[in-house]
C-alpha atoms as a PDB file:
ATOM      1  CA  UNK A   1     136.906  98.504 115.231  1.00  0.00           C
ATOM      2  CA  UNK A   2     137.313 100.897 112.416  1.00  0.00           C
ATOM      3  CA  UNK A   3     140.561 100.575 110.280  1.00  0.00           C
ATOM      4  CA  UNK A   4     141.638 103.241 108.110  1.00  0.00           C
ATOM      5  CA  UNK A   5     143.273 102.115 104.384  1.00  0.00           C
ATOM      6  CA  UNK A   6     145.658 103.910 102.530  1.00  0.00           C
ATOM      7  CA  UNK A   7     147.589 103.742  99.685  1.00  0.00           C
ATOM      8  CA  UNK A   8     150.747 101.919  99.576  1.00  0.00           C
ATOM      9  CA  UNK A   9     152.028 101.121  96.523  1.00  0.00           C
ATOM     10  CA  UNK A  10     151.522 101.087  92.611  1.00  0.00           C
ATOM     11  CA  UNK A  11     153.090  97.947  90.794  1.00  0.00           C
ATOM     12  CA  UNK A  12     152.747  96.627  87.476  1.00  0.00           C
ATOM     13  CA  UNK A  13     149.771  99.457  86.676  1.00  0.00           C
ATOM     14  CA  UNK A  14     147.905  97.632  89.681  1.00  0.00           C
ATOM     15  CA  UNK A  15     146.917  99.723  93.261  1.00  0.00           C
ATOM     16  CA  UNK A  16     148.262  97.854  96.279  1.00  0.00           C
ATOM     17  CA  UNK A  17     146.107  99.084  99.567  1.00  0.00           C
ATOM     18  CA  UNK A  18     147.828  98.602 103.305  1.00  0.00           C
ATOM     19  CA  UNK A  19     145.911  98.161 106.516  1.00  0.00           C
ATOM     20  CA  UNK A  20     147.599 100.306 109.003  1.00  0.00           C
ATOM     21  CA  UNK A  21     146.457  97.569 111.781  1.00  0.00           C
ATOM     22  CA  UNK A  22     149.028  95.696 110.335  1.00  0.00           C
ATOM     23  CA  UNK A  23     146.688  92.998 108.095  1.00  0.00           C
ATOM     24  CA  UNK A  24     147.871  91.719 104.736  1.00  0.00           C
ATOM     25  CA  UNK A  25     147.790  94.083 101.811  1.00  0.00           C
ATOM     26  CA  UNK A  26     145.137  94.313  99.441  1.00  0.00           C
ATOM     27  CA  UNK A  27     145.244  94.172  95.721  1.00  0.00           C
ATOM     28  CA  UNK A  28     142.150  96.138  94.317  1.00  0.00           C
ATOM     29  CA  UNK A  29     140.738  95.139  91.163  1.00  0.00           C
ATOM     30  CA  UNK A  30     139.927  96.964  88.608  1.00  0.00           C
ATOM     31  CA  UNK A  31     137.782  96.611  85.194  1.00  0.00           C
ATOM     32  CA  UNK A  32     137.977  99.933  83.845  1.00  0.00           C
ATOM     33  CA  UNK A  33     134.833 101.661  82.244  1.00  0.00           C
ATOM     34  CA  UNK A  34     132.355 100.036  79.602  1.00  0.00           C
ATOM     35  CA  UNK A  35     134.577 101.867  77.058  1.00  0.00           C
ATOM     36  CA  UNK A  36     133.372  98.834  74.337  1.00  0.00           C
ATOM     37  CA  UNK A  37     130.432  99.236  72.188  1.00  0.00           C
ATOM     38  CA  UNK A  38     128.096  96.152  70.959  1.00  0.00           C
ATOM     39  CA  UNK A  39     128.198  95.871  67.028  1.00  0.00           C
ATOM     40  CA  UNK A  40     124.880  94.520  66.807  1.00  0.00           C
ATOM     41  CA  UNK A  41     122.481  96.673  69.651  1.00  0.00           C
ATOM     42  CA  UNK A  42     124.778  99.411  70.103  1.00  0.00           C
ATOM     43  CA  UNK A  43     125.398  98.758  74.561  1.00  0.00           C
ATOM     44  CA  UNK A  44     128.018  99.725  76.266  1.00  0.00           C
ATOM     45  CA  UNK A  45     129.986  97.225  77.331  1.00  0.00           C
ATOM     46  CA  UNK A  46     133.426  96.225  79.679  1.00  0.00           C
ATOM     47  CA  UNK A  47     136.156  94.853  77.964  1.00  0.00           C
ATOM     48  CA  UNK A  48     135.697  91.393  79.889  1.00  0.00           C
ATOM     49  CA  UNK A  49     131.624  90.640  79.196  1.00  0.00           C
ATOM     50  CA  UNK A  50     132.831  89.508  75.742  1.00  0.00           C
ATOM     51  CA  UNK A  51     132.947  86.142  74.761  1.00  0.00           C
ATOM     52  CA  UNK A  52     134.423  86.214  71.797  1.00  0.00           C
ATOM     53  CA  UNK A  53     137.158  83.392  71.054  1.00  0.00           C
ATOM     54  CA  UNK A  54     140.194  85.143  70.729  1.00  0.00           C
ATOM     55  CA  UNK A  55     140.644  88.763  73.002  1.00  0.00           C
ATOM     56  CA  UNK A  56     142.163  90.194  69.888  1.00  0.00           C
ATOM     57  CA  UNK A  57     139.178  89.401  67.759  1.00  0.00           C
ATOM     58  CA  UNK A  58     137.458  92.346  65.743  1.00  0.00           C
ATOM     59  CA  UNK A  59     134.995  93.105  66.628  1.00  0.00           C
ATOM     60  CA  UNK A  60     134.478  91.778  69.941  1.00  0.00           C
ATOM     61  CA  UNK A  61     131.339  89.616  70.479  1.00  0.00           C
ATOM     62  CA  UNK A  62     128.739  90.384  73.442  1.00  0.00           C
ATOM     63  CA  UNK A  63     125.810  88.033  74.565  1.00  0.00           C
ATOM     64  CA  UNK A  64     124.343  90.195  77.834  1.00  0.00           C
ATOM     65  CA  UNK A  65     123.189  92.785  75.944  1.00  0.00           C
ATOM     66  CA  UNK A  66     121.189  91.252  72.701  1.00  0.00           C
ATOM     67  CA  UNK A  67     122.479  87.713  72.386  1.00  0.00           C
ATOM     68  CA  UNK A  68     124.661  88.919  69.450  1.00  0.00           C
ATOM     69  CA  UNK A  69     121.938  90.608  67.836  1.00  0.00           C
ATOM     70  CA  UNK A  70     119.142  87.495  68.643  1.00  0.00           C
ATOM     71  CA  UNK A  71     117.546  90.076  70.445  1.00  0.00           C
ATOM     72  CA  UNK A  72     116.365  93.482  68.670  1.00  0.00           C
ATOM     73  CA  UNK A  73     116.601  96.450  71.073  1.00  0.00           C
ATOM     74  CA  UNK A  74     115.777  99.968  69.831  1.00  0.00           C
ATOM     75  CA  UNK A  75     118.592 102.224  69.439  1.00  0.00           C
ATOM     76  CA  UNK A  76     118.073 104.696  72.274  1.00  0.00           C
ATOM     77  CA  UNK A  77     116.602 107.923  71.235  1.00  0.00           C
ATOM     78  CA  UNK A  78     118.135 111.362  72.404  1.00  0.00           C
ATOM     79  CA  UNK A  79     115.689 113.381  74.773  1.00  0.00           C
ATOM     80  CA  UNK A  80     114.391 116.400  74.465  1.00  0.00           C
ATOM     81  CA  UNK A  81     116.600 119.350  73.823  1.00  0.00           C
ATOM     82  CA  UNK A  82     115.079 120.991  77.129  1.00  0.00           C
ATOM     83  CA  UNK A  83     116.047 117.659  78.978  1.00  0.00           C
ATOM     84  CA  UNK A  84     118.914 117.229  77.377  1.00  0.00           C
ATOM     85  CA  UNK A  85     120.494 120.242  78.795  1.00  0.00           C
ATOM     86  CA  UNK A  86     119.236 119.637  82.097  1.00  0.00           C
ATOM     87  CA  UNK A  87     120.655 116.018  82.170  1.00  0.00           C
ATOM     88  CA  UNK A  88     124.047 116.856  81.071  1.00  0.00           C
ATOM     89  CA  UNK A  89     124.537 121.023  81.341  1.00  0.00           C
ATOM     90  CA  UNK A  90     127.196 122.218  84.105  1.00  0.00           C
ATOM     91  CA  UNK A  91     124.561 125.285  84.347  1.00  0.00           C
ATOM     92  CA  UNK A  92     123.374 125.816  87.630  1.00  0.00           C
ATOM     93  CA  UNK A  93     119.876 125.166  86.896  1.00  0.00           C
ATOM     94  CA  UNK A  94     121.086 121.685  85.262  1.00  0.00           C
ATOM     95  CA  UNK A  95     122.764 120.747  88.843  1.00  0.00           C
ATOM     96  CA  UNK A  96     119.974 121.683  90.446  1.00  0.00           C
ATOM     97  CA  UNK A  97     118.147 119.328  88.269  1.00  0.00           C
ATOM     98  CA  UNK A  98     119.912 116.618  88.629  1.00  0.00           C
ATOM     99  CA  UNK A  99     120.218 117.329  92.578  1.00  0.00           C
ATOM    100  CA  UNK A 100     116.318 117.122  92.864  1.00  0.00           C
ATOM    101  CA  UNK A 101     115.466 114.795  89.830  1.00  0.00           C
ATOM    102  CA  UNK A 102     113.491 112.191  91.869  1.00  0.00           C
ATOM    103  CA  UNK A 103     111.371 115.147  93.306  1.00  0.00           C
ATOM    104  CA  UNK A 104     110.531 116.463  89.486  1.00  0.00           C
ATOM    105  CA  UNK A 105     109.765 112.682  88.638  1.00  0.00           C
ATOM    106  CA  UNK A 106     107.322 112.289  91.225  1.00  0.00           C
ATOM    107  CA  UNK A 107     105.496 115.713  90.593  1.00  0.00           C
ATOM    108  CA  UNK A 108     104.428 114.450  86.949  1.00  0.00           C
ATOM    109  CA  UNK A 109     103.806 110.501  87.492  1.00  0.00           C
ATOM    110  CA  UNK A 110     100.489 109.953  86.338  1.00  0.00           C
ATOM    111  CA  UNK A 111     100.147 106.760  89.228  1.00  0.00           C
ATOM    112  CA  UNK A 112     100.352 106.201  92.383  1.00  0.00           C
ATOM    113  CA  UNK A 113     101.920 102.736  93.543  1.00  0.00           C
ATOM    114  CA  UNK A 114      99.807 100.568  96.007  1.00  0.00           C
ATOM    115  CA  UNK A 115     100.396  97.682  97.936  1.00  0.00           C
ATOM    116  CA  UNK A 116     100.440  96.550 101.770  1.00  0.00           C
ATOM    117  CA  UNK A 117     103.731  98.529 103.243  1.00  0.00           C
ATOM    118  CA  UNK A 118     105.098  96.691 106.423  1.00  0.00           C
ATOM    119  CA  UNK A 119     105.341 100.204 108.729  1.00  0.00           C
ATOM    120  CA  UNK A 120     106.532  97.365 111.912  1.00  0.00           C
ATOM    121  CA  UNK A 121     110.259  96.960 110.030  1.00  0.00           C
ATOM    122  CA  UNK A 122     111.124 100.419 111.593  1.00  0.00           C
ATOM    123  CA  UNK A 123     111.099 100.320 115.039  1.00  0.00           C
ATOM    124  CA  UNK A 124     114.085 101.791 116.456  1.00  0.00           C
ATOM    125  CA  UNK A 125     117.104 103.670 115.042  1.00  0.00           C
ATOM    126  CA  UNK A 126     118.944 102.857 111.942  1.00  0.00           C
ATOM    127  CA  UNK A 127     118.476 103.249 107.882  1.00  0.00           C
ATOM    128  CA  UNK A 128     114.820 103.346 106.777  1.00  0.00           C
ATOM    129  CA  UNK A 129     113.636 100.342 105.172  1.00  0.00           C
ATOM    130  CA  UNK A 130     110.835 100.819 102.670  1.00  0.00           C
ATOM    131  CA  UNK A 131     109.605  96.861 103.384  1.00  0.00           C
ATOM    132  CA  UNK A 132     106.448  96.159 100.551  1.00  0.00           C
ATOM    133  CA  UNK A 133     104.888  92.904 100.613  1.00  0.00           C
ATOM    134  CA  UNK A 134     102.365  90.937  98.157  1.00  0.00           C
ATOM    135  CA  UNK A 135     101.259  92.159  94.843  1.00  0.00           C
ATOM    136  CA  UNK A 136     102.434  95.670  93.963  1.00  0.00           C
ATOM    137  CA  UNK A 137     100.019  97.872  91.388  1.00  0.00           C
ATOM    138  CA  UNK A 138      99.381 101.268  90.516  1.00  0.00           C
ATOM    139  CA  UNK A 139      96.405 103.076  90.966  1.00  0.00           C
ATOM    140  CA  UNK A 140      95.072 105.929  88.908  1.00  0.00           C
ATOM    141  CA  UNK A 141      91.981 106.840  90.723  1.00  0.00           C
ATOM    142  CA  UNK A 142      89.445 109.580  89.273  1.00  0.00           C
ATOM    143  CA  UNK A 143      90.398 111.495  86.300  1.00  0.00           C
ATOM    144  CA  UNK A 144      88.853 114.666  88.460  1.00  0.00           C
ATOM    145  CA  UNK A 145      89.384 115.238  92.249  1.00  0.00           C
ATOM    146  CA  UNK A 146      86.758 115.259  94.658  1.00  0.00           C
ATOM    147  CA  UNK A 147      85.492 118.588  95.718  1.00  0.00           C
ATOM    148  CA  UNK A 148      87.267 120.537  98.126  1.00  0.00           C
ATOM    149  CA  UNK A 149      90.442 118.541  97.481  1.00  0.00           C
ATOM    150  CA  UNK A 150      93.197 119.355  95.351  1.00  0.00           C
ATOM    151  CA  UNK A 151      94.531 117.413  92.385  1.00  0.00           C
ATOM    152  CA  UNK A 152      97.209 114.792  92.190  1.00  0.00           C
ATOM    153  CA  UNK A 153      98.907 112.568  89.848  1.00  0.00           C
ATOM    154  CA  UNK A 154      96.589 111.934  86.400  1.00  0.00           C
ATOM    155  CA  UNK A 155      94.134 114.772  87.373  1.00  0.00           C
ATOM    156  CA  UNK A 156      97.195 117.789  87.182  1.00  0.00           C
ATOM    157  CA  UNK A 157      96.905 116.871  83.488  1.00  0.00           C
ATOM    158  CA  UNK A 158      92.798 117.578  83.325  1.00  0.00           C
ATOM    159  CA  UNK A 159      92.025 119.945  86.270  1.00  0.00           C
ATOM    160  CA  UNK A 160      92.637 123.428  86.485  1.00  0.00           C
ATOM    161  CA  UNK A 161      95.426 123.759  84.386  1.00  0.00           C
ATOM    162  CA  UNK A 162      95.783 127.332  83.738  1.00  0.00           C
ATOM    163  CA  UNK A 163      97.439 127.285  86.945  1.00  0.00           C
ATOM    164  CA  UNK A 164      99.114 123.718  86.758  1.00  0.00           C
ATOM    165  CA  UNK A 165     102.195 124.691  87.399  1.00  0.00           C
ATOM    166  CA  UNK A 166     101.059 125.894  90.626  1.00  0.00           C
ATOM    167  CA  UNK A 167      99.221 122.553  91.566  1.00  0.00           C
ATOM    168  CA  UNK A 168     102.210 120.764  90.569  1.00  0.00           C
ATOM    169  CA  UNK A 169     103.972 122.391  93.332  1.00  0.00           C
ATOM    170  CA  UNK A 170     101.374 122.602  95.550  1.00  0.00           C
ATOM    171  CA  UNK A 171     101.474 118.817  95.475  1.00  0.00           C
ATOM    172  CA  UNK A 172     104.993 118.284  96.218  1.00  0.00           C
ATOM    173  CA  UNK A 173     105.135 120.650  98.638  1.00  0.00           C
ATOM    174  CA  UNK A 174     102.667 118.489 100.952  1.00  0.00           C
ATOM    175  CA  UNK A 175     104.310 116.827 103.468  1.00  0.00           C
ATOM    176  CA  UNK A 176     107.253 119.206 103.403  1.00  0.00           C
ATOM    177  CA  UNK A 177     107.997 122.824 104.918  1.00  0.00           C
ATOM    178  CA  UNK A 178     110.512 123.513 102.000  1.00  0.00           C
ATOM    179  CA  UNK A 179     109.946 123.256  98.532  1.00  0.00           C
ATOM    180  CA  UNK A 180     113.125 123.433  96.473  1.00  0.00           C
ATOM    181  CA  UNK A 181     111.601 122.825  93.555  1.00  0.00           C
ATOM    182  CA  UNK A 182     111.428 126.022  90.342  1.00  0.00           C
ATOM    183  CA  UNK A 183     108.763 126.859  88.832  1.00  0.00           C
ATOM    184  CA  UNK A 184     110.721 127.897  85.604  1.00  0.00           C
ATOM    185  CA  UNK A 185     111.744 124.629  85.373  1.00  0.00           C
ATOM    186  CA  UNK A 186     108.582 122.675  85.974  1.00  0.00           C
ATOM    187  CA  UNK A 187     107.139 124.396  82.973  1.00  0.00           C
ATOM    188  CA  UNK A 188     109.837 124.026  80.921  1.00  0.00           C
ATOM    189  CA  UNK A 189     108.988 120.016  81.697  1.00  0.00           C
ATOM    190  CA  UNK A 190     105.211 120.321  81.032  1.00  0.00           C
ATOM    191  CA  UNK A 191     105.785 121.757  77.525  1.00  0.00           C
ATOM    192  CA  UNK A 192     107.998 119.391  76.781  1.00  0.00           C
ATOM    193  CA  UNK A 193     105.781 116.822  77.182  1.00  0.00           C
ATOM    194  CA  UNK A 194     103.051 117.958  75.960  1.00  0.00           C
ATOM    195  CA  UNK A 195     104.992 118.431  72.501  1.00  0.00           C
ATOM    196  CA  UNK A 196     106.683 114.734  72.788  1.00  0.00           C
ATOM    197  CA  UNK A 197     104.725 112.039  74.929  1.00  0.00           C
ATOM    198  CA  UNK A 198     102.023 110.413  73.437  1.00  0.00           C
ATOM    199  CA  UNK A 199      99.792 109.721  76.992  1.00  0.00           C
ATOM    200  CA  UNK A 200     100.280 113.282  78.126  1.00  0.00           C
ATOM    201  CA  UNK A 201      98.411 114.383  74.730  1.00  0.00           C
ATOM    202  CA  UNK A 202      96.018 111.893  75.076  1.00  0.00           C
ATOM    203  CA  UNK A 203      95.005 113.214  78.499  1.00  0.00           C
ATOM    204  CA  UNK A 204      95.218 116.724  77.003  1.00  0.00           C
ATOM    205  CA  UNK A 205      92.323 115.894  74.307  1.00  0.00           C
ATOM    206  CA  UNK A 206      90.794 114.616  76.899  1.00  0.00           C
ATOM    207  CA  UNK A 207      90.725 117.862  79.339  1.00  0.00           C
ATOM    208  CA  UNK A 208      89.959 119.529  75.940  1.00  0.00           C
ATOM    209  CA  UNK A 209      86.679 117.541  75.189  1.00  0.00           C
ATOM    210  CA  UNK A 210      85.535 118.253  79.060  1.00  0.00           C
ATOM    211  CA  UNK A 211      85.891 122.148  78.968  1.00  0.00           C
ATOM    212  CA  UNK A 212      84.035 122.047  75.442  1.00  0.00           C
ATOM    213  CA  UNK A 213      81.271 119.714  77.184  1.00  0.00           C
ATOM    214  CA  UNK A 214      81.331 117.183  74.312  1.00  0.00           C
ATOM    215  CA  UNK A 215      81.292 114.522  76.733  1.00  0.00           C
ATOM    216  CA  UNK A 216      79.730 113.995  80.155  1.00  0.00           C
ATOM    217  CA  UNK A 217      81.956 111.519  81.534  1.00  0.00           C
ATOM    218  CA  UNK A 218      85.545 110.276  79.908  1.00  0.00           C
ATOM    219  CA  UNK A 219      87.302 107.320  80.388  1.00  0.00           C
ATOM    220  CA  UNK A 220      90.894 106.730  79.805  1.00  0.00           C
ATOM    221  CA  UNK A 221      91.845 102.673  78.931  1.00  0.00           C
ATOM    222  CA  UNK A 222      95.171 101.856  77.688  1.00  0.00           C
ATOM    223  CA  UNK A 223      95.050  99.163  75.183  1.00  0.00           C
ATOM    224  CA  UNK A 224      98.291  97.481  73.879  1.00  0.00           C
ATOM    225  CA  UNK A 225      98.013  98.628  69.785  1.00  0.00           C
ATOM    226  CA  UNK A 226      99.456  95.505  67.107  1.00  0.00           C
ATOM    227  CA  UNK A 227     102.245  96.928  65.126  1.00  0.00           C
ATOM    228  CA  UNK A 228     103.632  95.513  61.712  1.00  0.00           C
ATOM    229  CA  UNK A 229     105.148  92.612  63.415  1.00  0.00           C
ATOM    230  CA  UNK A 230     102.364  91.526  64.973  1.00  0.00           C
ATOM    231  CA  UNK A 231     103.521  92.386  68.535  1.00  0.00           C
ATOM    232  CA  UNK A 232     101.941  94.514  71.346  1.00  0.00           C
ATOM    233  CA  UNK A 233     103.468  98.175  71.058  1.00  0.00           C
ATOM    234  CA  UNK A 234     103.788 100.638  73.407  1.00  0.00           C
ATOM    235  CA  UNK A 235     102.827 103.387  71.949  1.00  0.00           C
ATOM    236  CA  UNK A 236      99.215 104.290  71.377  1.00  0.00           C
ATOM    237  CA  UNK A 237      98.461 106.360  68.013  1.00  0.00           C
ATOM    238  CA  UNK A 238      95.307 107.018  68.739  1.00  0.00           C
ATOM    239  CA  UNK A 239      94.171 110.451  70.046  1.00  0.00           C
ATOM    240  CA  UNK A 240      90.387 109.389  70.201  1.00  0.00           C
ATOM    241  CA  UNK A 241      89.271 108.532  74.314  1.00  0.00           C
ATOM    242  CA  UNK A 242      87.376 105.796  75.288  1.00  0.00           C
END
């Protein structure tokens, strides 16, 4: 049986909620928002995730985020200007961003993800459950598509991109009868990375070197590069292929 709650009463700064079936009240707790800031990484943290030995300590000590600077995190970078305004514009192109952000994430992902999917879970009515079992990887396939086919994933970086854009929809638009997705928008994200991320260049010289005919055949192998530390790094610097 469904119960509606309501409010009943504020005291001492605290919301009181009352169960009009006649059930004890409720006091609902609240922690506020992460309005604290690690001194060491830079996180945003709530108020009670310090640990710090006195509350009116300055500043206040943190351990979840960088065990109080043990850990060194890179201070997050600020995107693009393009992405920027799309992430936190009230424009209505930046809403409709945001609205359909998974759907503009999926039309540039370079993989695919593979595994054995357990299609049996939904049998009957209810929630979809997206049930994935044993080792889960990524595939890239071909860097070209076979003929006849169009291209997906890595190969809308390589093939036919004088109308990319086009593809790029194309390819969303599969399996659906409406594509809400603009074109204005998905080119706006295609020079962006081609100006900022270091793997979308590197399949870019790589296109490059095919339409020239330098090369035959290309292929692409990410290798982790040793940086002054002496640990793996993620980015390559390299824009020679392999």
């Amino acid at each position: 049986m469904s119960r509606r709650i309501h409010l009943y009463q504020k005291r001492q700064g605290q919301n009181y909620f009352r169960d009009q079936s006649g059930y004890p009240s409720v006091e609902v707790f609240t922690v506020g928002a992460p309005s604290c800031v690690c001194s060491f990484c830079g996180a945003s943290m709530w108020y009670l995730e310090n640990v710090s030995s006195t509350r009116s300590a300055a500043p206040l000590l943190f351990s979840l985020c960088c065990k109080q600077g043990k850990v060194r995190l890179p201070r997050r970078r600020d995107p693009p200007e393009f992405l920027k305004t799309l992430l936190e514009g009230s424009t209505v192109i930046a809403r409709h961003f945001r609205q359909f952000i998974r759907g503009y994430n999926g039309i540039f992902c370079f993989t695919s993800l593979g595994g054995k999917v357990d299609h049996s879970i939904n049998n009957g009515a209810g929630v979809y459950v997206y049930s994935i079992g044993g080792q889960i990887y990524h595939r890239i396939g071909s860097l070209l598509p076979p003929e006849g086919t169009s291209p997906k994933f890595a190969q809308l970086y390589i093939y036919d991109t004088m109308n990319e854009t086009r593809n790029r929809l194309d390819f969303y638009n599969q399996d659906r009868e409406a594509n809400p997705l603009r074109e204005s928008v998905v080119e706006g994200l295609q020079a962006m990375l081609d100006e900022n991320n270091i793997l979308v260049q590197t399949f870019r010289t790589t296109r490059d070197r095919l339409n020239e005919g330098a090369i035959q055949q290309a292929h692409i192998r990410l290798l982790p590069s040793v940086c002054e530390e002496g640990t793996p790094s993620n980015e390559s610097k390299c824009s020679d292929c392999s």
